[in-house]
N, C-alpha and C. Protein backbone atom coordinates (compact mmCIF):
# COMPACT_ATOMS: atom_id res chain seq x y z
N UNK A 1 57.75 -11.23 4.93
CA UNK A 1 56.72 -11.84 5.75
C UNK A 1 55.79 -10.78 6.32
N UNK A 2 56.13 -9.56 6.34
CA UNK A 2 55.51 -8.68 7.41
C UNK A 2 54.78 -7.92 5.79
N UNK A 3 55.19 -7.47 5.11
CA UNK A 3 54.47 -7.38 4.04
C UNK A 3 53.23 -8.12 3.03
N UNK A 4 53.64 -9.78 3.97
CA UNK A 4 52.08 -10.45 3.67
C UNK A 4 51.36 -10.18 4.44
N UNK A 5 51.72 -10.28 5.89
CA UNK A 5 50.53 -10.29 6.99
C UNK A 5 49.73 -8.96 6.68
N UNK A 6 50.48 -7.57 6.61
CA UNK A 6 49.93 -6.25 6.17
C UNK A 6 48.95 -6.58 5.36
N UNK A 7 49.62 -7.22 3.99
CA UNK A 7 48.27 -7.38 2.80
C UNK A 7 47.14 -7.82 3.62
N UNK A 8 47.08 -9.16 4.54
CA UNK A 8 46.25 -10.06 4.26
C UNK A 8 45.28 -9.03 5.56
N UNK A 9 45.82 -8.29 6.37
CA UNK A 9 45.42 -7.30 7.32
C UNK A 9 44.40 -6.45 6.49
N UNK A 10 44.65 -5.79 5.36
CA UNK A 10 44.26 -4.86 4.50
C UNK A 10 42.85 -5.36 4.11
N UNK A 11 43.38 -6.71 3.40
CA UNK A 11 41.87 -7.28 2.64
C UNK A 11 41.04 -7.45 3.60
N UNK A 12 41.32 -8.08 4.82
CA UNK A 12 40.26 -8.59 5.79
C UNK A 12 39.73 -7.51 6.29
N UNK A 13 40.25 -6.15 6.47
CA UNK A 13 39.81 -4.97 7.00
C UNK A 13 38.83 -4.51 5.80
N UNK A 14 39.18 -4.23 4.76
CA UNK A 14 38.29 -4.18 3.26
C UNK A 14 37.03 -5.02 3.25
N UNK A 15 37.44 -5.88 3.48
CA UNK A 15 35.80 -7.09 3.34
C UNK A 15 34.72 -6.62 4.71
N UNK A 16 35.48 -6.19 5.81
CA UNK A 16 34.82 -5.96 7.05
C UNK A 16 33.83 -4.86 6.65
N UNK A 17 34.16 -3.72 5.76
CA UNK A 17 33.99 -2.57 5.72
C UNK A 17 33.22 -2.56 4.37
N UNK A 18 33.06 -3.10 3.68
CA UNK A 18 32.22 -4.16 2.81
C UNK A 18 30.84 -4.24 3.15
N UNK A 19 30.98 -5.45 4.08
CA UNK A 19 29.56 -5.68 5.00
C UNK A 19 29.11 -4.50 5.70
N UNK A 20 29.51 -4.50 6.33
CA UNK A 20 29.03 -2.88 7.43
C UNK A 20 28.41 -1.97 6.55
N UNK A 21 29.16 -1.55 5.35
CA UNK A 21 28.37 -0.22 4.81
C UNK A 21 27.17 -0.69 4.21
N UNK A 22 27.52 -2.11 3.61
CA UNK A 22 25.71 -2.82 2.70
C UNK A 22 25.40 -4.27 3.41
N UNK A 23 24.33 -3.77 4.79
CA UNK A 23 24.30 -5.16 5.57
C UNK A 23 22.99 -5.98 4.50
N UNK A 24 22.58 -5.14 3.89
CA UNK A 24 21.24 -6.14 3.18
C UNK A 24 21.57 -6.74 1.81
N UNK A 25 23.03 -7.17 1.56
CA UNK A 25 23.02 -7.78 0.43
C UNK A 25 22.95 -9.41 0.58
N UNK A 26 22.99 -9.60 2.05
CA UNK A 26 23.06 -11.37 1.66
C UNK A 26 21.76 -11.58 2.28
N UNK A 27 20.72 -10.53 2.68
CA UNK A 27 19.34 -10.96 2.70
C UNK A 27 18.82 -10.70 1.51
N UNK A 28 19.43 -9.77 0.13
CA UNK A 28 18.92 -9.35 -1.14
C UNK A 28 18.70 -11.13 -1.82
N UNK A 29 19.79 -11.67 -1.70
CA UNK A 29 20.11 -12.83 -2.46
C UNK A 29 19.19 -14.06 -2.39
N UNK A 30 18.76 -14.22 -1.10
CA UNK A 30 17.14 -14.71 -1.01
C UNK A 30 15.69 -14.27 -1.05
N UNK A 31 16.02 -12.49 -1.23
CA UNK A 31 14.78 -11.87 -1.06
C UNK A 31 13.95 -12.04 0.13
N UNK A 32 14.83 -12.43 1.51
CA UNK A 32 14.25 -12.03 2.63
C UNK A 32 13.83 -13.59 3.13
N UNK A 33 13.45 -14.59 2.22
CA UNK A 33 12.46 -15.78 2.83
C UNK A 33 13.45 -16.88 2.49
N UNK A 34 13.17 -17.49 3.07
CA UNK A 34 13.81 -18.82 3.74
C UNK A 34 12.75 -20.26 3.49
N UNK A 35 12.65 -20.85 2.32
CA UNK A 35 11.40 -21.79 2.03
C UNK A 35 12.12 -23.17 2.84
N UNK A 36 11.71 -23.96 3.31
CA UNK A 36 12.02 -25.36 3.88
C UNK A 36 10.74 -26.14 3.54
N UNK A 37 10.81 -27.15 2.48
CA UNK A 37 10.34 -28.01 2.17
C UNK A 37 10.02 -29.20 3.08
N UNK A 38 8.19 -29.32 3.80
CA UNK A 38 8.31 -30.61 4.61
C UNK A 38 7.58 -31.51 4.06
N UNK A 39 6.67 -31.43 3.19
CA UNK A 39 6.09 -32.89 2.19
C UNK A 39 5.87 -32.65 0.31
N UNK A 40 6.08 -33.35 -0.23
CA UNK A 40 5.57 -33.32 -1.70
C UNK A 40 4.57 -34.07 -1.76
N UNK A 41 3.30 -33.33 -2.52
CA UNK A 41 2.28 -34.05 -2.24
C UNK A 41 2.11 -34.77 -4.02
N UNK A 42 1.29 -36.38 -4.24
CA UNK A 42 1.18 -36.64 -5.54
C UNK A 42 0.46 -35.78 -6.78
N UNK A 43 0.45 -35.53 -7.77
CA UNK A 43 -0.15 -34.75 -8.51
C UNK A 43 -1.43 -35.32 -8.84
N UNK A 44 -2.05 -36.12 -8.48
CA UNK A 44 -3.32 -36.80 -8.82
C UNK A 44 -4.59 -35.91 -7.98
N UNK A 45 -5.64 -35.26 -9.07
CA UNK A 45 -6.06 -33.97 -8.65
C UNK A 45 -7.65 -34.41 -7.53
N UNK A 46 -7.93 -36.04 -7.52
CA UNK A 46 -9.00 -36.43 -6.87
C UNK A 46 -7.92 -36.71 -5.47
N UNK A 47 -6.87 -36.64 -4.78
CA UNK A 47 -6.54 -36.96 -4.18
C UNK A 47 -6.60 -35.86 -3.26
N UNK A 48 -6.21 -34.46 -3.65
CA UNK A 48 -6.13 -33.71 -2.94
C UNK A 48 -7.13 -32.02 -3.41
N UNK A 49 -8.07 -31.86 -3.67
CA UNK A 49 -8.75 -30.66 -4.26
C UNK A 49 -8.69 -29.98 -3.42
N UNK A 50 -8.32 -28.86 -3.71
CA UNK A 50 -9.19 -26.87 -2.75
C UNK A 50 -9.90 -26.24 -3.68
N UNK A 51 -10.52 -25.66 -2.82
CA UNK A 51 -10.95 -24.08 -3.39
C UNK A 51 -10.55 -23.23 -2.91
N UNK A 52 -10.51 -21.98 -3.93
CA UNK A 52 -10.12 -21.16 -2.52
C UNK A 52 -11.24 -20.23 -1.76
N UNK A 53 -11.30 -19.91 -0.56
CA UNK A 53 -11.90 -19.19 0.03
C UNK A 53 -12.36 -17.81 -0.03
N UNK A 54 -13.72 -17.56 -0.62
CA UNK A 54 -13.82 -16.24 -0.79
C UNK A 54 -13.72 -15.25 -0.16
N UNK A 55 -13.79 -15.43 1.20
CA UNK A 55 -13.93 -13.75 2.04
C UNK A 55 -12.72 -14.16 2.52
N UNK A 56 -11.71 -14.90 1.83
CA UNK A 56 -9.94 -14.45 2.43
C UNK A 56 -9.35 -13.69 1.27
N UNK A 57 -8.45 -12.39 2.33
CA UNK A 57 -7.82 -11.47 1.78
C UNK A 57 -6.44 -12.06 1.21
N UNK A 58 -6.00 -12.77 1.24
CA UNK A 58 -4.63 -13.76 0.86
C UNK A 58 -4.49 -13.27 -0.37
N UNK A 59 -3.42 -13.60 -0.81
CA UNK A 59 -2.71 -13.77 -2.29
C UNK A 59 -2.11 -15.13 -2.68
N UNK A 60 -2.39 -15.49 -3.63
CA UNK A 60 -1.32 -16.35 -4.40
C UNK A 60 0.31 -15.97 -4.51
N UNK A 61 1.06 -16.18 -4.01
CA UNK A 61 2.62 -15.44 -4.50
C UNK A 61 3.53 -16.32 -5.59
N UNK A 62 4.50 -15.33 -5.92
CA UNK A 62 5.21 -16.52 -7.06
C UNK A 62 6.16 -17.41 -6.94
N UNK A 63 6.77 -18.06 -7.58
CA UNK A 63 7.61 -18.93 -6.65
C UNK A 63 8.25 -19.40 -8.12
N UNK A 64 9.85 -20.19 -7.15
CA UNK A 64 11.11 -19.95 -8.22
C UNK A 64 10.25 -21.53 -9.00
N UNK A 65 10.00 -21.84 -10.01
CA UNK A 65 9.53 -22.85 -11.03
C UNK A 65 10.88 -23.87 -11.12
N UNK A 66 11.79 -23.14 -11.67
CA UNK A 66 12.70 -23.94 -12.17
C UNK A 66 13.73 -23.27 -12.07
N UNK A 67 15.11 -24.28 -11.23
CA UNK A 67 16.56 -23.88 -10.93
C UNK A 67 17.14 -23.02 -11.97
N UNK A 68 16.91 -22.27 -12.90
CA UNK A 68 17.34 -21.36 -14.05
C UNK A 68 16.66 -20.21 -13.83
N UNK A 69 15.24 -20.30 -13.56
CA UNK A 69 14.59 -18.45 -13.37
C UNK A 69 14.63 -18.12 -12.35
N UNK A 70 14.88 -16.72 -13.01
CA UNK A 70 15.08 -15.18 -11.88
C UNK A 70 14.17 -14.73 -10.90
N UNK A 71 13.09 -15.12 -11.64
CA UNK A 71 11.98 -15.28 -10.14
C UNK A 71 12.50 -15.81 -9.40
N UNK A 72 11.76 -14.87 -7.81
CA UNK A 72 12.18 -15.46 -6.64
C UNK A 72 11.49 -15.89 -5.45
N UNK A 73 11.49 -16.90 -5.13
CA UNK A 73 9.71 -17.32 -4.05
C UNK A 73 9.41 -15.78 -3.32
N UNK A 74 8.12 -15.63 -3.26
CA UNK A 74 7.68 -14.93 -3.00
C UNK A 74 7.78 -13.42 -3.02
N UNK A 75 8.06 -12.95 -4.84
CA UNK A 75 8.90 -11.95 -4.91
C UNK A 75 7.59 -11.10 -4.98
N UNK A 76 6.73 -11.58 -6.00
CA UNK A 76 5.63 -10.64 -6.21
C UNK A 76 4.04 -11.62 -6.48
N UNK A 77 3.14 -10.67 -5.80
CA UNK A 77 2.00 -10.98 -5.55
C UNK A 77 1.38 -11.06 -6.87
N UNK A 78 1.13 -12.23 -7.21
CA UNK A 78 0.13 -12.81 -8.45
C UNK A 78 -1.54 -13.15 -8.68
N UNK A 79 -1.85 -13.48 -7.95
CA UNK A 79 -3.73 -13.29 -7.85
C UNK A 79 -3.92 -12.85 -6.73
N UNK A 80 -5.26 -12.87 -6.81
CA UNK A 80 -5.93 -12.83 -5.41
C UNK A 80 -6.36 -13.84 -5.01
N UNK A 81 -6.99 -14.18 -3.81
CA UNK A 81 -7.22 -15.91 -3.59
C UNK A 81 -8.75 -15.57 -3.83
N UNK A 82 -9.62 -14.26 -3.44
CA UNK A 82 -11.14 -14.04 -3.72
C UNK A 82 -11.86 -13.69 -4.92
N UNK A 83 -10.77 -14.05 -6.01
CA UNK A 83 -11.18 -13.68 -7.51
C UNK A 83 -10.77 -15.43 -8.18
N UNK A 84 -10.32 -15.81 -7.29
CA UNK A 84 -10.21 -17.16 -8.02
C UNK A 84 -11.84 -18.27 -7.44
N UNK A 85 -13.03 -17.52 -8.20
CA UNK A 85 -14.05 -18.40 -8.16
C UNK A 85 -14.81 -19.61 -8.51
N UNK A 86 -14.48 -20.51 -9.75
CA UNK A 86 -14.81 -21.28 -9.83
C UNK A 86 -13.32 -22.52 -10.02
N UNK A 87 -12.21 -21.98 -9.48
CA UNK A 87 -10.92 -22.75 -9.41
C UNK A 87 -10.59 -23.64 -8.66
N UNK A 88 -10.94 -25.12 -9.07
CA UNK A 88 -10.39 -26.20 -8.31
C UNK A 88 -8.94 -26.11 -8.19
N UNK A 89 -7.96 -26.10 -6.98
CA UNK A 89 -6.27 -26.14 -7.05
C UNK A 89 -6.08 -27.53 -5.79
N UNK A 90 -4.95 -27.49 -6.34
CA UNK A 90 -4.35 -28.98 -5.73
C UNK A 90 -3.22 -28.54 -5.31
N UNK A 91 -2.85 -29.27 -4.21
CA UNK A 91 -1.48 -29.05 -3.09
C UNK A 91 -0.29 -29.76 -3.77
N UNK A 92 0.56 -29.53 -4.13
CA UNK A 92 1.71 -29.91 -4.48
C UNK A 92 2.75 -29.72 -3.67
N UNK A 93 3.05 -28.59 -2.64
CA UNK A 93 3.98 -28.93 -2.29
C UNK A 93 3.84 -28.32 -0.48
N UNK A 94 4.19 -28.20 0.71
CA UNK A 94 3.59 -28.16 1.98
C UNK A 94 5.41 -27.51 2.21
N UNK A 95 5.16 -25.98 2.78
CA UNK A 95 6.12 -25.50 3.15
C UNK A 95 6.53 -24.78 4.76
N UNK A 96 7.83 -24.71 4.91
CA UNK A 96 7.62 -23.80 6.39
C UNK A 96 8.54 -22.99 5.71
N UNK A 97 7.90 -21.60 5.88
CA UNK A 97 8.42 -20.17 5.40
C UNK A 97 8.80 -19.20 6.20
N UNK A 98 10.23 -18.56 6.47
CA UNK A 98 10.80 -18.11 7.49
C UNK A 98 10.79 -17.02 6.84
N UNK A 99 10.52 -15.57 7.67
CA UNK A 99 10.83 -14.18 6.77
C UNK A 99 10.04 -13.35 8.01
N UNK A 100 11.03 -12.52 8.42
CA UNK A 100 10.81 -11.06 9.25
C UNK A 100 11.15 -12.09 10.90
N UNK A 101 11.69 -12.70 11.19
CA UNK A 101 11.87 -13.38 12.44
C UNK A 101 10.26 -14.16 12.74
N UNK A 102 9.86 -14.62 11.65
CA UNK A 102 8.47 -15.58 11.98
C UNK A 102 8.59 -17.01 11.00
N UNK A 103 7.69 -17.96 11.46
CA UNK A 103 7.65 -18.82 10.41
C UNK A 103 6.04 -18.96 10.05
N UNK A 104 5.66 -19.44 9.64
CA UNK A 104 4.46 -19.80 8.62
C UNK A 104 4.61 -21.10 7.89
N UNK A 105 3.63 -21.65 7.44
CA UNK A 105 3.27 -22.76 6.75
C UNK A 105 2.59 -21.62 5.61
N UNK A 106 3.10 -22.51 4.36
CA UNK A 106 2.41 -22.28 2.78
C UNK A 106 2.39 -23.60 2.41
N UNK A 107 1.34 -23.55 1.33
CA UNK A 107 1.42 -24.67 0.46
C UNK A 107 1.28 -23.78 -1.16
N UNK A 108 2.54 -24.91 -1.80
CA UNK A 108 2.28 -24.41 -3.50
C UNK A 108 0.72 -24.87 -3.74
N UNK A 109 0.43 -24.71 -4.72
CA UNK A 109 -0.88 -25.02 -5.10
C UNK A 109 -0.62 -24.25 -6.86
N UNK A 110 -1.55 -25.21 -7.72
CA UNK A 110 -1.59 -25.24 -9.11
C UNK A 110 -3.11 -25.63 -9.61
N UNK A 111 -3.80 -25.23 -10.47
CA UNK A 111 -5.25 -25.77 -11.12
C UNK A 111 -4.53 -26.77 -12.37
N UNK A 112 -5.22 -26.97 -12.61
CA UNK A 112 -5.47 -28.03 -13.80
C UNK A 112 -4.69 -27.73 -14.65
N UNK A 113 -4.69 -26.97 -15.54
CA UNK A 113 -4.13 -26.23 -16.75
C UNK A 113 -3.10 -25.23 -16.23
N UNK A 114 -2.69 -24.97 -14.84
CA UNK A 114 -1.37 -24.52 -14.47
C UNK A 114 -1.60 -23.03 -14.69
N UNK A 115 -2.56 -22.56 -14.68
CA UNK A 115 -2.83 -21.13 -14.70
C UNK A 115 -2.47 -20.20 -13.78
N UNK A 116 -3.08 -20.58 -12.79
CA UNK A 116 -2.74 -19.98 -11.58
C UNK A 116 -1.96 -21.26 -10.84
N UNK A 117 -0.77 -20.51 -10.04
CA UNK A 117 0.01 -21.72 -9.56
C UNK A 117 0.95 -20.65 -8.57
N UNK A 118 1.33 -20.76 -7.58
CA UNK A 118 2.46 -20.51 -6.34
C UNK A 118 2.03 -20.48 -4.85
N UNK A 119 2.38 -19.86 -3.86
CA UNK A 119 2.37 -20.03 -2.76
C UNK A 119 1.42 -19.41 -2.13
N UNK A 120 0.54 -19.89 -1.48
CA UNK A 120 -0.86 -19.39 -0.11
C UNK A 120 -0.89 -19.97 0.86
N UNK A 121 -1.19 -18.97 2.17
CA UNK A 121 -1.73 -19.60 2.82
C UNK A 121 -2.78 -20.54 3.14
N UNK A 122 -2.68 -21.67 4.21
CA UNK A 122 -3.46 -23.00 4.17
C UNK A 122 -5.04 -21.96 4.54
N UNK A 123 -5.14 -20.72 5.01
CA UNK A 123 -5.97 -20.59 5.76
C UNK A 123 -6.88 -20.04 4.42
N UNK A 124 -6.51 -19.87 3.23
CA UNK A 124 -6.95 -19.02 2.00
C UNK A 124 -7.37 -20.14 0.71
N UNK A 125 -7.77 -21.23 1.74
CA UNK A 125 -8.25 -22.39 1.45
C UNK A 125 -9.51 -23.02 1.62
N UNK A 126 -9.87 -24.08 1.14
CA UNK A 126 -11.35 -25.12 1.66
C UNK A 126 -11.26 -26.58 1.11
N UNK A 127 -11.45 -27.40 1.41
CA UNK A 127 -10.77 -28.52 0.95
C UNK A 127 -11.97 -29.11 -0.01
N UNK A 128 -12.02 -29.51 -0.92
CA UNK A 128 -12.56 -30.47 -1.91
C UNK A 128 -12.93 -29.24 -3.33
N UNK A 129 -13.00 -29.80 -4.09
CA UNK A 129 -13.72 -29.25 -5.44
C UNK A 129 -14.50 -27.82 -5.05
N UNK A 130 -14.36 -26.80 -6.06
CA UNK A 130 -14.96 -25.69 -6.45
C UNK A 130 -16.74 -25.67 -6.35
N UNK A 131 -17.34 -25.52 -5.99
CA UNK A 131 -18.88 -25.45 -6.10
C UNK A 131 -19.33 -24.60 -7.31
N UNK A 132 -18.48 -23.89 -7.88
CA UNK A 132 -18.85 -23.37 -9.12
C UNK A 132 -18.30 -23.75 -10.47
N UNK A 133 -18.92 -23.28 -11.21
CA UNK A 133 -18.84 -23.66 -12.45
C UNK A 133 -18.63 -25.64 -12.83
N UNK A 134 -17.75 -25.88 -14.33
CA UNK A 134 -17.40 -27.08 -14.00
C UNK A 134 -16.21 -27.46 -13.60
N UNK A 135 -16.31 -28.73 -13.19
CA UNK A 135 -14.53 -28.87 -12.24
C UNK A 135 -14.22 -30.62 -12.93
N UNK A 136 -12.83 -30.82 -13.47
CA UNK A 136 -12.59 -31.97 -13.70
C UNK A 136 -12.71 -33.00 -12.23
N UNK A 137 -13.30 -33.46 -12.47
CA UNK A 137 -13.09 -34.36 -10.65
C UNK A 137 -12.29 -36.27 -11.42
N UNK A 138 -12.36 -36.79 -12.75
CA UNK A 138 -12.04 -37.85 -12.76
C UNK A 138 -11.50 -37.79 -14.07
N UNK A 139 -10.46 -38.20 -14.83
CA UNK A 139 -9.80 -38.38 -15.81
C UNK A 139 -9.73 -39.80 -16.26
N UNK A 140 -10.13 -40.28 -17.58
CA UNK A 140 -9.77 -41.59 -17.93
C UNK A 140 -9.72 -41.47 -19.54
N UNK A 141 -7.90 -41.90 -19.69
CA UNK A 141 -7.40 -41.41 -21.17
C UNK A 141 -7.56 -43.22 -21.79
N UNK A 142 -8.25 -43.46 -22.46
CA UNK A 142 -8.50 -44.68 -22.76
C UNK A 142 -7.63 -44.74 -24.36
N UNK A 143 -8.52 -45.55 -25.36
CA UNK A 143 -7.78 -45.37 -26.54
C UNK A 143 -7.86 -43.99 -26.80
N UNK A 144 -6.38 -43.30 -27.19
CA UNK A 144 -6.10 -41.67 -27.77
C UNK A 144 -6.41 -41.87 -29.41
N UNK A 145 -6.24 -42.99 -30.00
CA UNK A 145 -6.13 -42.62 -31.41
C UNK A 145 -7.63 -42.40 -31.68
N UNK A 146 -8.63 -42.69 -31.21
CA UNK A 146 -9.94 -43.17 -31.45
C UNK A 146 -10.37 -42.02 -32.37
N UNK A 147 -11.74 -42.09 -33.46
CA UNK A 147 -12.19 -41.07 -34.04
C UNK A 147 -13.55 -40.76 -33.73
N UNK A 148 -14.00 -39.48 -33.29
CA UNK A 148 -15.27 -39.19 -33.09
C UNK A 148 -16.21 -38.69 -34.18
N UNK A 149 -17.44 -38.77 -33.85
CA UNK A 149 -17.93 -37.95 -34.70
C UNK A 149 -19.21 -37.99 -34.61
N UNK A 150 -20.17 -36.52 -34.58
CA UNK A 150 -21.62 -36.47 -34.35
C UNK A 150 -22.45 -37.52 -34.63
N UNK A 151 -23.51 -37.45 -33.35
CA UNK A 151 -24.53 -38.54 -34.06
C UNK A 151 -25.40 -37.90 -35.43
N UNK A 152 -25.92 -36.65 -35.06
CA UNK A 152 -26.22 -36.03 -36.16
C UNK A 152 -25.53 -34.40 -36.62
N UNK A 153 -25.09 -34.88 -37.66
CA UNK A 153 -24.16 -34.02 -38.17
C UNK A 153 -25.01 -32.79 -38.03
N UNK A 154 -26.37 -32.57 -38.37
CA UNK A 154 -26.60 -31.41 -38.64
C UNK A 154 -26.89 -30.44 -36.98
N UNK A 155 -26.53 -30.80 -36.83
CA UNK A 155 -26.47 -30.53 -34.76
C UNK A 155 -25.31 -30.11 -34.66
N UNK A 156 -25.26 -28.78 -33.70
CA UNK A 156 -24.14 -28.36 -33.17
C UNK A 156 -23.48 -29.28 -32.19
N UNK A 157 -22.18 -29.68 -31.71
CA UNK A 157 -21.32 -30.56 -31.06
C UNK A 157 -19.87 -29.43 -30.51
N UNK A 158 -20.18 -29.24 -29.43
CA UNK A 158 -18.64 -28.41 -29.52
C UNK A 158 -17.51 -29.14 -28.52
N UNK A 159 -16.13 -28.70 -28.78
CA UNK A 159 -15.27 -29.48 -28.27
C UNK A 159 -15.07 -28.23 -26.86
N UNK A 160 -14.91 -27.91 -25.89
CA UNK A 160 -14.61 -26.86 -24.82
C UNK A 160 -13.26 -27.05 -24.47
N UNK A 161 -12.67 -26.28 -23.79
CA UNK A 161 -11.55 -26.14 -23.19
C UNK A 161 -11.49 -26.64 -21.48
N UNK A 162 -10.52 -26.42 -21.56
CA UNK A 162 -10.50 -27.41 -19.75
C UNK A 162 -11.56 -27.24 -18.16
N UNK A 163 -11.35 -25.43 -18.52
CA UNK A 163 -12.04 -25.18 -17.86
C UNK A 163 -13.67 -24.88 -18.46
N UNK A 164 -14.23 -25.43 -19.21
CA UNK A 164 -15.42 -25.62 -19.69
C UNK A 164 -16.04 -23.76 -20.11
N UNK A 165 -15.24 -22.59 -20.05
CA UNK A 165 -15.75 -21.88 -20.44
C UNK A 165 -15.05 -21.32 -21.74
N UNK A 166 -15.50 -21.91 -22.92
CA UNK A 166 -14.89 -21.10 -24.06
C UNK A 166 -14.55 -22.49 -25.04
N UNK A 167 -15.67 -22.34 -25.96
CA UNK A 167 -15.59 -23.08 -27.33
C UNK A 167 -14.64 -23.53 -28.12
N UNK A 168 -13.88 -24.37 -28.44
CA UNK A 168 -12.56 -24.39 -29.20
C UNK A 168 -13.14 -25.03 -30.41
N UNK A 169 -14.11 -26.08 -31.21
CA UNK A 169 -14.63 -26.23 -32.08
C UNK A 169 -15.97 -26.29 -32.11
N UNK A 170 -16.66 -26.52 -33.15
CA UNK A 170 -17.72 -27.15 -33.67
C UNK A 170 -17.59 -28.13 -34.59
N UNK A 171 -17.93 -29.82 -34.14
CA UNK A 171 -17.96 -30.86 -34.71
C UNK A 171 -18.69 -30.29 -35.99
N UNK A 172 -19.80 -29.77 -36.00
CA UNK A 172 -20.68 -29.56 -37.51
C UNK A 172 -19.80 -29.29 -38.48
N UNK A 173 -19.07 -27.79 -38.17
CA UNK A 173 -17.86 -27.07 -39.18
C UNK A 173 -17.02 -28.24 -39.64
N UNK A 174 -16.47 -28.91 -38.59
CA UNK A 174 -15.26 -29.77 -39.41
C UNK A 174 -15.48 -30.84 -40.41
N UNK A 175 -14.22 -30.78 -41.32
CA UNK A 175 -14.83 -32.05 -42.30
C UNK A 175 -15.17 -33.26 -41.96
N UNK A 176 -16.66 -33.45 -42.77
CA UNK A 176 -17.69 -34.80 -42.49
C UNK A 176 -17.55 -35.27 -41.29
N UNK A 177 -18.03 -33.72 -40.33
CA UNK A 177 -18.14 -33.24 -39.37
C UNK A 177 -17.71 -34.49 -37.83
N UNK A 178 -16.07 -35.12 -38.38
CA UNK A 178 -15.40 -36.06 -37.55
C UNK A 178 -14.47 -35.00 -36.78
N UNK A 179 -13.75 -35.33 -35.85
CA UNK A 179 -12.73 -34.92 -34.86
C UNK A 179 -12.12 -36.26 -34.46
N UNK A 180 -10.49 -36.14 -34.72
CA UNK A 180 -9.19 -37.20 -34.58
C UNK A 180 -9.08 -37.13 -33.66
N UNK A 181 -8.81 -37.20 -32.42
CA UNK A 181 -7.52 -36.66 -31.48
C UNK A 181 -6.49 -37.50 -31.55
């Protein structure tokens, strides 16, 4: 009996001495922040638009995506919020963020095509649509099978990409210059 209590004396003295010599491993394991989730907002992008604010020094940060990756909220700084200029982003998710004995409010935020996407401050914000460039403001997926095709073929027609800068076809080039989707 006195030979268990010893053991169990030993380990508990071992584990003590454990902690003490490496106090920052169970703040390593969250990387310092503490996220608490207080609203999910709908993904419908006329419901909720930003821009972001140019003369704020903020960052975008990264944030864990999905219960499997090694990313860790707010491990490393991913944009800037004053280079994101003609970027409509939408609020997805409204956070209170604990880290260094303070809290803060973030919101996730994502554009259209998911390009830029993680955590900013509300203040590295402006609420409605981008004033630059073009911005999707209304979506309506009607018949998908439908077939298009120039009024006059011999006319350039191009198909663009989401964010309207950068060509992905020319109706003319394609055969008898139709497009499927």
């Amino acid at each position: 009996m006195r030979r268990i209590i010893k053991l169990v004396g030993v380990v508990v003295a071992f584990a003590i001495c454990l902690l003490i010599a490496n106090p920052q491993s169970a703040r390593a394991a969250n990387n310092g922040y503490r996220v608490k989730i207080l609203k999910t907002y709908s993904n419908e992008l006329p419901e909720n638009p930003y821009h972001a604010n140019l003369k704020s020094k903020a960052y975008i940060w990264a944030s864990k995506r999905y219960p499997y990756d090694k990313q860790k909220d707010f491990q490393k700084r991913l944009y800037k919020v004053s280079k994101l200029k003609g970027v409509t982003l939408s609020i997805q998710k409204k956070a209170s963020v604990y880290h260094q004995n303070k809290w803060a409010t973030y919101y996730y935020v994502a554009d259209r095509g998911n390009d830029y996407q993680g955590w900013v401050r509300p203040s590295a914000l402006i609420k409605g649509f981008s004033p630059y460039g073009y911005q999707i403001t209304k979506e309506n997926w009607g018949n998908q099978t439908a077939t298009f095709h120039a009024k006059n073929p011999k006319q350039n027609v191009y198909i663009w990409n989401w964010r309207h800068t950068k060509k992905q076809a020319n109706l003319k080039k394609l055969p008898w210059g139709q497009f499927v989707s």
